[in-house]
PDB file of N, CA and C in Angstrom:
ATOM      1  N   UNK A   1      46.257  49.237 -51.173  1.00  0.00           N
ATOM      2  CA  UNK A   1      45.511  50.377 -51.668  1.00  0.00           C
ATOM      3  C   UNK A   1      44.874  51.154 -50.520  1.00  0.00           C
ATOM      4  N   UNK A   2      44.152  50.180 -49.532  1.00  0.00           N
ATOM      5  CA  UNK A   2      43.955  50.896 -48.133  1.00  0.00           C
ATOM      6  C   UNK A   2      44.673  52.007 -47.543  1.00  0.00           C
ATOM      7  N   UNK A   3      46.326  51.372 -47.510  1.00  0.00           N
ATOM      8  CA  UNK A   3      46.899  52.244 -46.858  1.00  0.00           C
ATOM      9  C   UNK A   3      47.705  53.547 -47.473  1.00  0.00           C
ATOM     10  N   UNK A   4      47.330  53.465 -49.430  1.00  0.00           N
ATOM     11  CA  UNK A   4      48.076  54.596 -49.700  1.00  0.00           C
ATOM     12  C   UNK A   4      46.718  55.513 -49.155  1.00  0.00           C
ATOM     13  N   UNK A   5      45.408  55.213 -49.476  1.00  0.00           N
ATOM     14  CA  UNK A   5      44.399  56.066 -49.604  1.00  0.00           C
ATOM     15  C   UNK A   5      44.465  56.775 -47.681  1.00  0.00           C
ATOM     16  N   UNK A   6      44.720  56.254 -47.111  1.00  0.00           N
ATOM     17  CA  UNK A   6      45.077  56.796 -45.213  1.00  0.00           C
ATOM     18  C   UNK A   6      45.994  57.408 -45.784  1.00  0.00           C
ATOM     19  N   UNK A   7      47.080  57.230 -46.059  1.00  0.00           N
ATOM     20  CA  UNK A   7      48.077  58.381 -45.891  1.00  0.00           C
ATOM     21  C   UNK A   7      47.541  59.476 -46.482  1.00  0.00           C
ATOM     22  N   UNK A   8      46.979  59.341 -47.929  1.00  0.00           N
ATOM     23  CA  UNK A   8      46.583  60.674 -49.118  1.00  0.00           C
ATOM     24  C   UNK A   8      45.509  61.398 -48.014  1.00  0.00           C
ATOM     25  N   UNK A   9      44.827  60.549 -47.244  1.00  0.00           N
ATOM     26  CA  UNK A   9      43.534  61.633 -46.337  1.00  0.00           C
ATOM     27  C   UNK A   9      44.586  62.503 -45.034  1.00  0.00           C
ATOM     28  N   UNK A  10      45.342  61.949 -44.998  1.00  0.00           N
ATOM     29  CA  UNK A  10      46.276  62.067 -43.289  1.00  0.00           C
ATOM     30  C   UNK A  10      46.706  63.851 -44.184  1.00  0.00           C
ATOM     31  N   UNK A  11      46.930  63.266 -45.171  1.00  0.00           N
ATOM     32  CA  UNK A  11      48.220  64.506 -45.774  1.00  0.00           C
ATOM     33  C   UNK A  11      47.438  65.635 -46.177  1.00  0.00           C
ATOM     34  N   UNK A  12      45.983  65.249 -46.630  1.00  0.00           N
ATOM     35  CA  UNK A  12      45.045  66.287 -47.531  1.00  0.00           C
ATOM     36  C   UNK A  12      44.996  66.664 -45.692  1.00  0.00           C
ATOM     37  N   UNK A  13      44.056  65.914 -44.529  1.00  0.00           N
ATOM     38  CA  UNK A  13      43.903  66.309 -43.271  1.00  0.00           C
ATOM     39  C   UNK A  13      44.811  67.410 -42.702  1.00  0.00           C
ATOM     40  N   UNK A  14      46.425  67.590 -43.016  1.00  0.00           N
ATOM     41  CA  UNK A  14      47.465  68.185 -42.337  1.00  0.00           C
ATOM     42  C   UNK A  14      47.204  69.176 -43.098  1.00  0.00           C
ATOM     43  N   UNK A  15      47.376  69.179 -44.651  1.00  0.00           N
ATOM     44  CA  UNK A  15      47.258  70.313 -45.366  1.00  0.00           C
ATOM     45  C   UNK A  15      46.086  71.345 -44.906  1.00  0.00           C
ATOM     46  N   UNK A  16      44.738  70.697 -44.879  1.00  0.00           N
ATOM     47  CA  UNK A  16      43.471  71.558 -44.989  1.00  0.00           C
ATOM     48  C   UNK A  16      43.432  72.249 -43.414  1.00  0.00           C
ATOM     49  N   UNK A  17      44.212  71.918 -42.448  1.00  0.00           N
ATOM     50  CA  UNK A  17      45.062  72.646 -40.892  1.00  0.00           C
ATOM     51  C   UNK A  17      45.990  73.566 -41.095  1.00  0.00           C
ATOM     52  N   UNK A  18      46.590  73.789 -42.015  1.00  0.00           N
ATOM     53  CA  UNK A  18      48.059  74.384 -41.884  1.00  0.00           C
ATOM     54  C   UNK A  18      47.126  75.712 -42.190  1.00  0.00           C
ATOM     55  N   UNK A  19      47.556  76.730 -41.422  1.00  0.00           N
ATOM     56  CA  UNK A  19      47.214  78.311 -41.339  1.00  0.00           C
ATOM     57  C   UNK A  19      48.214  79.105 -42.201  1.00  0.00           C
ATOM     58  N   UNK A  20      49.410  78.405 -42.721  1.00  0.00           N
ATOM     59  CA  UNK A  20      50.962  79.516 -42.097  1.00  0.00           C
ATOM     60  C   UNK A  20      50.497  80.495 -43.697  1.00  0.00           C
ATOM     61  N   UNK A  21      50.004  79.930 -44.754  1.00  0.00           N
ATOM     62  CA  UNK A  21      50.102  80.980 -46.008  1.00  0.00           C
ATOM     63  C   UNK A  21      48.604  81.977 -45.616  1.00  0.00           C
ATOM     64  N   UNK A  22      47.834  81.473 -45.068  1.00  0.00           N
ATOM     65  CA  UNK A  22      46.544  82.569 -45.376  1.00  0.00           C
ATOM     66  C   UNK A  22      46.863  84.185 -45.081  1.00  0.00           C
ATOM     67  N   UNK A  23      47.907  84.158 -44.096  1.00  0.00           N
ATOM     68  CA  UNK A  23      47.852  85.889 -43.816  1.00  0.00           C
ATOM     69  C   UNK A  23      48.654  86.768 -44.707  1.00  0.00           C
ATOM     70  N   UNK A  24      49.501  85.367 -46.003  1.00  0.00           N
ATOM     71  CA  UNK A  24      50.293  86.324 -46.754  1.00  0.00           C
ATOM     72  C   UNK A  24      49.550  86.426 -47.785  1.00  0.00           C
ATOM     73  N   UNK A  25      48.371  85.283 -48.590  1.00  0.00           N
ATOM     74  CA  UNK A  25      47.408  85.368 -49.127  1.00  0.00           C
ATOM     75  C   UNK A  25      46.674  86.802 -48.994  1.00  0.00           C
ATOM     76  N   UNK A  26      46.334  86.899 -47.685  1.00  0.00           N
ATOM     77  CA  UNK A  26      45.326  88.354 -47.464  1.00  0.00           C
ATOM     78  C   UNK A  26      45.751  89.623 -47.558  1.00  0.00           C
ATOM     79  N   UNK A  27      47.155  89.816 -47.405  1.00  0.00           N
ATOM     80  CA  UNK A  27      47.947  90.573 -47.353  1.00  0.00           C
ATOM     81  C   UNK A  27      47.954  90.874 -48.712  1.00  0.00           C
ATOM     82  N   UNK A  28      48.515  90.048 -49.716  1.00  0.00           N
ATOM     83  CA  UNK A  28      48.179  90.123 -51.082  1.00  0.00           C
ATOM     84  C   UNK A  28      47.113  91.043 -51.380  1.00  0.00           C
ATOM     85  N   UNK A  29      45.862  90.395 -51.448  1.00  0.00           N
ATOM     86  CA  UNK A  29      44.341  90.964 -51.771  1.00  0.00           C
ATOM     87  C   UNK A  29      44.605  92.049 -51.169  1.00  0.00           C
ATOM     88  N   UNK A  30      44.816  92.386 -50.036  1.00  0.00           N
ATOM     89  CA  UNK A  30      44.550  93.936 -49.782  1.00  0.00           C
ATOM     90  C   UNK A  30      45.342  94.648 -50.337  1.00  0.00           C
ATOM     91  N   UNK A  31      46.489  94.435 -51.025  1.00  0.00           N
ATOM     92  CA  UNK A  31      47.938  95.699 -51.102  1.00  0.00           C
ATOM     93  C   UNK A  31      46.836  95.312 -52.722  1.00  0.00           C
ATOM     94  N   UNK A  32      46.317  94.347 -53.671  1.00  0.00           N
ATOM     95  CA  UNK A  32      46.103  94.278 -54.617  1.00  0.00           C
ATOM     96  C   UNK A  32      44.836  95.312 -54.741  1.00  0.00           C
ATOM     97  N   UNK A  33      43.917  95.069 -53.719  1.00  0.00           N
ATOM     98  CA  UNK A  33      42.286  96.143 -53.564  1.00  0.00           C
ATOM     99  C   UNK A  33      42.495  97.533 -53.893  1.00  0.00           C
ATOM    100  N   UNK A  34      43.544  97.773 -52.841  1.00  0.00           N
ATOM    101  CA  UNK A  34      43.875  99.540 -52.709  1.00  0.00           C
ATOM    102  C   UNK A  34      44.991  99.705 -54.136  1.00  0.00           C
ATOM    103  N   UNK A  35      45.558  98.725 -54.310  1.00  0.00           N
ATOM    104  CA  UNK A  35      46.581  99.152 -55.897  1.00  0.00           C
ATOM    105  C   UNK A  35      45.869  99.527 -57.167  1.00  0.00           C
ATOM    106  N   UNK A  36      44.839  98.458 -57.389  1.00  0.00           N
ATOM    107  CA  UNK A  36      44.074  98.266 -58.437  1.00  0.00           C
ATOM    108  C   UNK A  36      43.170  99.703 -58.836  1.00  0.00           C
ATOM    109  N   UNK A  37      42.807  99.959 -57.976  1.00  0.00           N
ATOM    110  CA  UNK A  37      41.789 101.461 -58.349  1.00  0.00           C
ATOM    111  C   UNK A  37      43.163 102.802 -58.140  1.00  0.00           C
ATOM    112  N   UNK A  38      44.134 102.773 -58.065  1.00  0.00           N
ATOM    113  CA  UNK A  38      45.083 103.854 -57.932  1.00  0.00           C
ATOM    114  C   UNK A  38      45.827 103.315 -59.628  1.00  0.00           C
ATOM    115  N   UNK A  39      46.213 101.982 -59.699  1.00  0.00           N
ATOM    116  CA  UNK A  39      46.314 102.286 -61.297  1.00  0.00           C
ATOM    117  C   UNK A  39      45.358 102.620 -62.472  1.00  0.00           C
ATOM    118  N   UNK A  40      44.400 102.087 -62.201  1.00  0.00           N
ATOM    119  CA  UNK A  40      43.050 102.251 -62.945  1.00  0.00           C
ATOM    120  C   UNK A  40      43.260 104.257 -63.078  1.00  0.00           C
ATOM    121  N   UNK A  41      42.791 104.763 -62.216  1.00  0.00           N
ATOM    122  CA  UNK A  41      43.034 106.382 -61.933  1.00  0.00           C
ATOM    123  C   UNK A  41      44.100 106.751 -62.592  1.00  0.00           C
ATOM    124  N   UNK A  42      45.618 106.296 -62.473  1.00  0.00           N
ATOM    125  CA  UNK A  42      46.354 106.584 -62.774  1.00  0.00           C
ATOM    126  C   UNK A  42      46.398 107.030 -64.375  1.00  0.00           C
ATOM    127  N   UNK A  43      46.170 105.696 -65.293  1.00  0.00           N
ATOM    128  CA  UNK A  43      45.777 105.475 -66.761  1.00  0.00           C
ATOM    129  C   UNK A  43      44.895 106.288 -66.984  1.00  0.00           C
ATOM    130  N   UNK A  44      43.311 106.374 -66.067  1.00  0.00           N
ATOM    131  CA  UNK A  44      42.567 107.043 -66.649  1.00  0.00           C
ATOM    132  C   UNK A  44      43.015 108.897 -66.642  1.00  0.00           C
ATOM    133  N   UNK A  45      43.601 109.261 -65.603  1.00  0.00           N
ATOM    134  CA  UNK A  45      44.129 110.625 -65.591  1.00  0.00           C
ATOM    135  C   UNK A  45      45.186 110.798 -65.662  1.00  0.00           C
ATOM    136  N   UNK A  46      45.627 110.677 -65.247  1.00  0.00           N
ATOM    137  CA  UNK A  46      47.625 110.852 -65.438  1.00  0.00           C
ATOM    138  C   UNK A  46      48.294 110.555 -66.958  1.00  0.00           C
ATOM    139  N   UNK A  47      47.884 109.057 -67.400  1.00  0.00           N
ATOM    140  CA  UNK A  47      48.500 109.236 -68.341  1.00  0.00           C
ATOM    141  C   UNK A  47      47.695 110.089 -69.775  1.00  0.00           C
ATOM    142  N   UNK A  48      46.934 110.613 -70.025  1.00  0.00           N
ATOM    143  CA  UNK A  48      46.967 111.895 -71.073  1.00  0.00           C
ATOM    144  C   UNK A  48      47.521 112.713 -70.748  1.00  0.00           C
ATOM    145  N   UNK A  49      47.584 113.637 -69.030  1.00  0.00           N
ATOM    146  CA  UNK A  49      47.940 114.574 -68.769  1.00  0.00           C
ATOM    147  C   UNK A  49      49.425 114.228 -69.252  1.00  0.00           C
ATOM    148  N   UNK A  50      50.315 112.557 -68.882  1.00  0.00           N
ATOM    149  CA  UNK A  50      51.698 112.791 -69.477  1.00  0.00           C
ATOM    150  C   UNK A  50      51.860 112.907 -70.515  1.00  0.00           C
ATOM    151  N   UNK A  51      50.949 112.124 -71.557  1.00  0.00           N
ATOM    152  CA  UNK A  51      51.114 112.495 -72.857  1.00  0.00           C
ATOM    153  C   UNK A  51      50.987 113.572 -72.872  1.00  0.00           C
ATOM    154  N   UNK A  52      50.282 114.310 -73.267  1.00  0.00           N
ATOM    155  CA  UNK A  52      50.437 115.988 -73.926  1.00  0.00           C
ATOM    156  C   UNK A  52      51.523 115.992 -73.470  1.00  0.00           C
ATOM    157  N   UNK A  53      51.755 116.359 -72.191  1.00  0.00           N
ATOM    158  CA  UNK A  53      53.083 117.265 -71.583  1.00  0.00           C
ATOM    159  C   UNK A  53      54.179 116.657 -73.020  1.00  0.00           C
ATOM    160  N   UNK A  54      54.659 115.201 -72.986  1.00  0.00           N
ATOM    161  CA  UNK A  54      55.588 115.004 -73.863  1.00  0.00           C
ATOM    162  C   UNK A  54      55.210 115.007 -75.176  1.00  0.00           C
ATOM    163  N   UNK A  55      54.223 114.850 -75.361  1.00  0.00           N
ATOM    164  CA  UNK A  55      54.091 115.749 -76.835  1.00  0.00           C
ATOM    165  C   UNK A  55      54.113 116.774 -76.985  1.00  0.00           C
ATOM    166  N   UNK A  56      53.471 118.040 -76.646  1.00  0.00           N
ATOM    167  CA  UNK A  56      53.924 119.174 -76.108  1.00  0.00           C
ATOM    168  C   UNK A  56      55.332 119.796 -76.257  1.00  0.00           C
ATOM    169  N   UNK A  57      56.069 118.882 -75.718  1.00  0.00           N
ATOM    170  CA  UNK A  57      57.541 119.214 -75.861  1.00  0.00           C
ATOM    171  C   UNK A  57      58.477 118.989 -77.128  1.00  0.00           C
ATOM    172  N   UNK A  58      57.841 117.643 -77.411  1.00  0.00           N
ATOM    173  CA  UNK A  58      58.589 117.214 -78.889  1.00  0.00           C
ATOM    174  C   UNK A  58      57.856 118.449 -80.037  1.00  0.00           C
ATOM    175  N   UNK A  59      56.524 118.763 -79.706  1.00  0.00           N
ATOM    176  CA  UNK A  59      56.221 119.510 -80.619  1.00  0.00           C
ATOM    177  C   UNK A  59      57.247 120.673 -81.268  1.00  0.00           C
ATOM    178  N   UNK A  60      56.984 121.184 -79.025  1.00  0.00           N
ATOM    179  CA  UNK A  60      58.269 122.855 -79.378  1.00  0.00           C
ATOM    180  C   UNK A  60      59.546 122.605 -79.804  1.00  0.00           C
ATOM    181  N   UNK A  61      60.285 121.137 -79.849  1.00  0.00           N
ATOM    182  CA  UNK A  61      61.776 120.567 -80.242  1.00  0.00           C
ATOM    183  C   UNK A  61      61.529 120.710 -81.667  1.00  0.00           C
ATOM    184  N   UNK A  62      60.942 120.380 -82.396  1.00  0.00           N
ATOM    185  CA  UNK A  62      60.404 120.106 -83.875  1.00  0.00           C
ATOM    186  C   UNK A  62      60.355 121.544 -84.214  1.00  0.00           C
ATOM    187  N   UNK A  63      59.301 122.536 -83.684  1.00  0.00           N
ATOM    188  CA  UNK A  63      59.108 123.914 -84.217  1.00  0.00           C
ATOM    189  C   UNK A  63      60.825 124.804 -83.875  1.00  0.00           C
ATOM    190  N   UNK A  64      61.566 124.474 -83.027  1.00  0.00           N
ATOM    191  CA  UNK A  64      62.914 124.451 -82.379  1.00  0.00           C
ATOM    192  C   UNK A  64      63.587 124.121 -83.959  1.00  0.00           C
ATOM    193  N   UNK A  65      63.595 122.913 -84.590  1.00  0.00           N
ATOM    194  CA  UNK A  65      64.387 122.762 -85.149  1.00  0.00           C
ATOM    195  C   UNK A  65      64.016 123.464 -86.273  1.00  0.00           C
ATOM    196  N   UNK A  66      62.949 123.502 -86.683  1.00  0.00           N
ATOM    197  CA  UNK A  66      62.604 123.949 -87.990  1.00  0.00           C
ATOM    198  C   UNK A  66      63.175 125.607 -88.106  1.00  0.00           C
ATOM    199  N   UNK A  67      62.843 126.164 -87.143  1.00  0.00           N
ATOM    200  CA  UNK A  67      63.378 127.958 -86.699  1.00  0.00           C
ATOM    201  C   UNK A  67      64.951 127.918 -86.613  1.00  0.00           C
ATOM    202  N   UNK A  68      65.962 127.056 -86.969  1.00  0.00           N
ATOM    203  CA  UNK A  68      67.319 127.166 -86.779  1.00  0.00           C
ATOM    204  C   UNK A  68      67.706 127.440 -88.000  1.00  0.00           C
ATOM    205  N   UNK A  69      68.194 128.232 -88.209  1.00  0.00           N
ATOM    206  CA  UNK A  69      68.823 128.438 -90.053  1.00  0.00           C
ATOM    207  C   UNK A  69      70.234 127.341 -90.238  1.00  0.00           C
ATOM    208  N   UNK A  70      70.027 127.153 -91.177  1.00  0.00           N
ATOM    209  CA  UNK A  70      71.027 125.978 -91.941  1.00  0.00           C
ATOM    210  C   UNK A  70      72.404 126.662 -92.144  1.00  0.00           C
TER     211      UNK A  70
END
């Protein structure tokens, strides 16, 4: 039991050293920081302005169809 519990510390020891993921970790958070408030914006303005526009259009398709004689 001694010696699984040395290895489990040796391995947690190597792990809690290893550097190699933190800079893709951070990299993450930042592309996520600057994304997060550009979609937020996006939803809050952009998408009504797209809605109307495509409603807008289906409207004039609809008033379009109704103005076509049979």
């Amino acid at each position: 039991m001694f010696a699984r519990n040395s290895r489990l510390r040796k391995l947690l020891g190597r792990l809690h050293h290893d550097q190699r993921g933190g800079v893709t970790i951070e990299t993450v958070l930042i592309i996520a920081a600057i994304a997060l408030p550009i979609l937020i914006f996006i939803l809050k303005v952009g998408w009504p302005m797209a809605r109307n526009f495509f409603l807008q259009g289906m409207n004039d398709l609809q008033n379009e169809a109704n103005n076509v004689p049979n």
